[in-house]
N, C-alpha and C. Protein backbone atom coordinates (compact mmCIF):
# COMPACT_ATOMS: atom_id res chain seq x y z
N UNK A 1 102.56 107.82 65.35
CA UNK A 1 102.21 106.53 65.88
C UNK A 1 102.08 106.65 67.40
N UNK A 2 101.08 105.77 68.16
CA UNK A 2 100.60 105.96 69.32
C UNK A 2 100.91 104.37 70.09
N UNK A 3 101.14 104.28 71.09
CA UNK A 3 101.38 103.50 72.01
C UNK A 3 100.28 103.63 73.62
N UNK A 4 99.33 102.67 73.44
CA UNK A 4 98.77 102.45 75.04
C UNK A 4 99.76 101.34 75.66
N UNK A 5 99.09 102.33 77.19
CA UNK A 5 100.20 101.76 78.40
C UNK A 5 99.48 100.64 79.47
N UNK A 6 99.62 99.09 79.30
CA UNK A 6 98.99 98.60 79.76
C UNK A 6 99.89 98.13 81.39
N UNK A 7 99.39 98.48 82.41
CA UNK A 7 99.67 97.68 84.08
C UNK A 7 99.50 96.78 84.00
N UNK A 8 99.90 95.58 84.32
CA UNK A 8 99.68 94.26 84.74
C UNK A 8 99.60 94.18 86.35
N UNK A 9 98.28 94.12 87.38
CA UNK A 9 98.70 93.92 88.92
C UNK A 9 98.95 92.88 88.89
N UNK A 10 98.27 91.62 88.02
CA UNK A 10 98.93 90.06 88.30
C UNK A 10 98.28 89.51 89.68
N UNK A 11 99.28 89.50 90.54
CA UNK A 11 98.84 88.59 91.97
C UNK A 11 99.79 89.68 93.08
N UNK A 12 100.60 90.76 92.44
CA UNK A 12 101.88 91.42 93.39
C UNK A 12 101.47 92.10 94.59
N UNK A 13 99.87 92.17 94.31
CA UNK A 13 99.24 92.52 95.54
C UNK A 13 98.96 92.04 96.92
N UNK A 14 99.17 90.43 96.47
CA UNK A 14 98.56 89.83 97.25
C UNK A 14 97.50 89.53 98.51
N UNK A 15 96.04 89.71 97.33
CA UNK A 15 95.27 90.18 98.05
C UNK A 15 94.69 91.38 99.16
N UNK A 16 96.02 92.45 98.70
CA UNK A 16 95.39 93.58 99.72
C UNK A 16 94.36 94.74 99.36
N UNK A 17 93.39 94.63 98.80
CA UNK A 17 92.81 95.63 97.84
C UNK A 17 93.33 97.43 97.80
N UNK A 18 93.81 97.32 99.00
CA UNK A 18 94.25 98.80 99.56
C UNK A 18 95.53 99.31 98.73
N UNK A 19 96.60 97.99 98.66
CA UNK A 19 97.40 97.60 97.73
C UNK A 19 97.20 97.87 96.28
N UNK A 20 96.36 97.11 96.08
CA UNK A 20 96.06 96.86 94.14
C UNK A 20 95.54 98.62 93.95
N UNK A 21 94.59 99.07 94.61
CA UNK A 21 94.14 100.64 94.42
C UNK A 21 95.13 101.30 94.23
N UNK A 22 96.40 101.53 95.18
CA UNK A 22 97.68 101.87 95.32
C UNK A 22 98.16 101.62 94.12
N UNK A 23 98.10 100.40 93.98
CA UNK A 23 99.31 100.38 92.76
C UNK A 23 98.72 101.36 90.89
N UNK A 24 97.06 100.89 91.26
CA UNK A 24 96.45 101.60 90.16
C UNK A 24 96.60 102.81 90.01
N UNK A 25 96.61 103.56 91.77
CA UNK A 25 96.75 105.14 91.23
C UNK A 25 98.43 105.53 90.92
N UNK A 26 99.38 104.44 91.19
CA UNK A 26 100.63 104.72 90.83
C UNK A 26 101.26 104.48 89.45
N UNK A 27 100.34 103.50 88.97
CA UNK A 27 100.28 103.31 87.28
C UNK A 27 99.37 104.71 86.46
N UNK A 28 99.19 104.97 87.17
CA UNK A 28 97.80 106.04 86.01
C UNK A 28 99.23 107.45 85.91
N UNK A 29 99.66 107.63 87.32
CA UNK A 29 100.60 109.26 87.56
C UNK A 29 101.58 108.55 86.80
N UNK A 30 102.37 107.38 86.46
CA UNK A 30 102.90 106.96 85.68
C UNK A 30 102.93 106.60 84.20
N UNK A 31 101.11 107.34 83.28
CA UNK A 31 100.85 107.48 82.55
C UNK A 31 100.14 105.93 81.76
N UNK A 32 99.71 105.00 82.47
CA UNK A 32 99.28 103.54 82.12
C UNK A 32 98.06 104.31 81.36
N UNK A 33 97.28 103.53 80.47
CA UNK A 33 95.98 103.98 80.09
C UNK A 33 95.24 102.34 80.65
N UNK A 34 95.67 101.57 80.93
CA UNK A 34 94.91 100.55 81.42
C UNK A 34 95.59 99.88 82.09
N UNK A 35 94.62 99.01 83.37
CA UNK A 35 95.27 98.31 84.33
C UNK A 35 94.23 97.06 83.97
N UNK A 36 95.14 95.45 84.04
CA UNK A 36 94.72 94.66 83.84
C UNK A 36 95.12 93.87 85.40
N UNK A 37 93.65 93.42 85.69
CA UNK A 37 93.83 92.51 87.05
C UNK A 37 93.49 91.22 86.76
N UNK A 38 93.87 90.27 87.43
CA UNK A 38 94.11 88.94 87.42
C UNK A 38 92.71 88.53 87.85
N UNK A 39 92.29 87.70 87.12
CA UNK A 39 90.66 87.56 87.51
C UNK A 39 90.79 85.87 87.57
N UNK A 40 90.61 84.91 88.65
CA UNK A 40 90.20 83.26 88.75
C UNK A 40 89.60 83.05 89.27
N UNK A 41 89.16 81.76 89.07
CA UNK A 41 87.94 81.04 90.16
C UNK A 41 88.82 79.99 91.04
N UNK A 42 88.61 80.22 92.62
CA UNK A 42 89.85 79.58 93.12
C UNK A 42 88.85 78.17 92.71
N UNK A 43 87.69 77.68 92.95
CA UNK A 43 87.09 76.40 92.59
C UNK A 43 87.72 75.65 91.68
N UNK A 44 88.71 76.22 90.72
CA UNK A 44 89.09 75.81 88.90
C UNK A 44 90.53 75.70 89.37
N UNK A 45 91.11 75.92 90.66
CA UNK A 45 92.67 75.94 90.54
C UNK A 45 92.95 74.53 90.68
N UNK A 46 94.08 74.45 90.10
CA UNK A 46 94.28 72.39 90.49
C UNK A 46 94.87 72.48 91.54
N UNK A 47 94.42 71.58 92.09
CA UNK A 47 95.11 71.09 93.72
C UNK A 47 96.14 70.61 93.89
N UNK A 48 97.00 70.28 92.94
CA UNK A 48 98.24 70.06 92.74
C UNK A 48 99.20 71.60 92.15
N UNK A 49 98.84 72.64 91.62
CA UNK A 49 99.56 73.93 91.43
C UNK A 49 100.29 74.38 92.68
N UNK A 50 101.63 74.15 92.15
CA UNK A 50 102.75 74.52 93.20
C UNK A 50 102.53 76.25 93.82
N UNK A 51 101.53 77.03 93.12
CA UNK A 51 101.73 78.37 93.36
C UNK A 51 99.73 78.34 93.96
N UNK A 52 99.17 77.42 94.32
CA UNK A 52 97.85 77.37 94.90
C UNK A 52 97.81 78.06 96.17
N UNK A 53 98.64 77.83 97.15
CA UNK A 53 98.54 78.85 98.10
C UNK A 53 98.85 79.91 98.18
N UNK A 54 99.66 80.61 96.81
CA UNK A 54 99.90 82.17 96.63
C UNK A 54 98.51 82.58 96.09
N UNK A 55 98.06 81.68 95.80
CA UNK A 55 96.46 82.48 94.43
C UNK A 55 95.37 82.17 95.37
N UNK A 56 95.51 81.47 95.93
CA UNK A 56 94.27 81.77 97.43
C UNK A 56 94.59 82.68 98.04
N UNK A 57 95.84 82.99 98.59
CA UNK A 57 95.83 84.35 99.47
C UNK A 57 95.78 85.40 98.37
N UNK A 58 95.99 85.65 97.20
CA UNK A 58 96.19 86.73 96.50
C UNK A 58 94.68 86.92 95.50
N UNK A 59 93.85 85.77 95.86
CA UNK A 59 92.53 86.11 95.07
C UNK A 59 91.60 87.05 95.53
N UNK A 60 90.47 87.53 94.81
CA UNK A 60 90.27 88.49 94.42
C UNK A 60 88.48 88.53 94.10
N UNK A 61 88.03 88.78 95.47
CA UNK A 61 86.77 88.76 95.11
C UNK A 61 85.60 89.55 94.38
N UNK A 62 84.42 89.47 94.41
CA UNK A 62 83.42 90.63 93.58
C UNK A 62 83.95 91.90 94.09
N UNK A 63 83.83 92.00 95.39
CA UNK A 63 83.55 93.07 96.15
C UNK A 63 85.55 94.13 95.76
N UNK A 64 86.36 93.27 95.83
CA UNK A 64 87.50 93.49 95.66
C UNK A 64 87.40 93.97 94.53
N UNK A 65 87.30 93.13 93.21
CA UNK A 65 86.78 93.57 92.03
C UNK A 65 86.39 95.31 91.67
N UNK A 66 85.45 95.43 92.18
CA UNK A 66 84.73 96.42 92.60
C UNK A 66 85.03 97.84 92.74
N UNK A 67 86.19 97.20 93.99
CA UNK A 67 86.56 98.25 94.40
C UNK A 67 87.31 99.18 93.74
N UNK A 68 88.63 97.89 93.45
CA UNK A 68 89.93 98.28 92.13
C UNK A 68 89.34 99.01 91.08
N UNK A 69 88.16 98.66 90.28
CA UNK A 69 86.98 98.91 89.10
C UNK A 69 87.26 100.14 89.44
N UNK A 70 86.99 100.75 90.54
CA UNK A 70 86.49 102.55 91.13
C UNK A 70 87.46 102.72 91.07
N UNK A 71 88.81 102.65 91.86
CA UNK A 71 89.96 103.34 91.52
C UNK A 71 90.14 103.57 90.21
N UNK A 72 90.35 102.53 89.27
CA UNK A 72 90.51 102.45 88.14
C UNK A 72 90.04 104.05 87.25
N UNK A 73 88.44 104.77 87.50
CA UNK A 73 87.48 104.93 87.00
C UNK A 73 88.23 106.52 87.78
N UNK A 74 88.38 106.19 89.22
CA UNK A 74 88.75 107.62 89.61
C UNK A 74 89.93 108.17 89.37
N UNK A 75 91.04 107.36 89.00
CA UNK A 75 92.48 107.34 88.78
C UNK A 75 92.45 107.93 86.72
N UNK A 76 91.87 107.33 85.81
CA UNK A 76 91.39 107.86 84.89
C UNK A 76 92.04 106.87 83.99
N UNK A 77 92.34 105.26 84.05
CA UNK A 77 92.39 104.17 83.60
C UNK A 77 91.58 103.45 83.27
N UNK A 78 91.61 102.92 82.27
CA UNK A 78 90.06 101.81 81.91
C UNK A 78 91.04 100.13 82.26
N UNK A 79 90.22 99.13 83.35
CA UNK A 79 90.41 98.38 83.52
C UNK A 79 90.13 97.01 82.46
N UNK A 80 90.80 96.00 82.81
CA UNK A 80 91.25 95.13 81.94
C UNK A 80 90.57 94.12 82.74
């Protein structure tokens, strides 16, 4: 019987992409087979969410996206 190893980055990055890459290549030497990143539309957050100003600073654009995607790809994880 086999077990995949899923990362969660979540938001722990908070927004540093340099960060989230980091943490991907530290999940992969740690044997993860996938890293799952937190994907929202800040447009959709309610304006009343007590945690709205952690998910604006910790969101996560195309280009960010992107980037993590490549680590992901060079690190040898399939993203989530």
């Amino acid at each position: 019987m086999s077990c995949l190893i899923v990362c969660e980055l979540a938001t722990n990055h908070g927004g540093d992409v340099d960060l989230a890459c980091d943490m991907v290549r530290q999940a992969a030497d740690a044997g993860a087979d996938y890293a799952k990143i937190q994907s929202y539309s800040l447009a959709r957050l309610n304006p009343n969410d007590p945690q709205r100003d952690w998910l604006t600073l910790a969101h996560l654009d195309e280009a960010a996206h992107a980037r993590i995607f490549q680590a992901c790809r060079d690190a040898g994880v399939k993203p989530l």
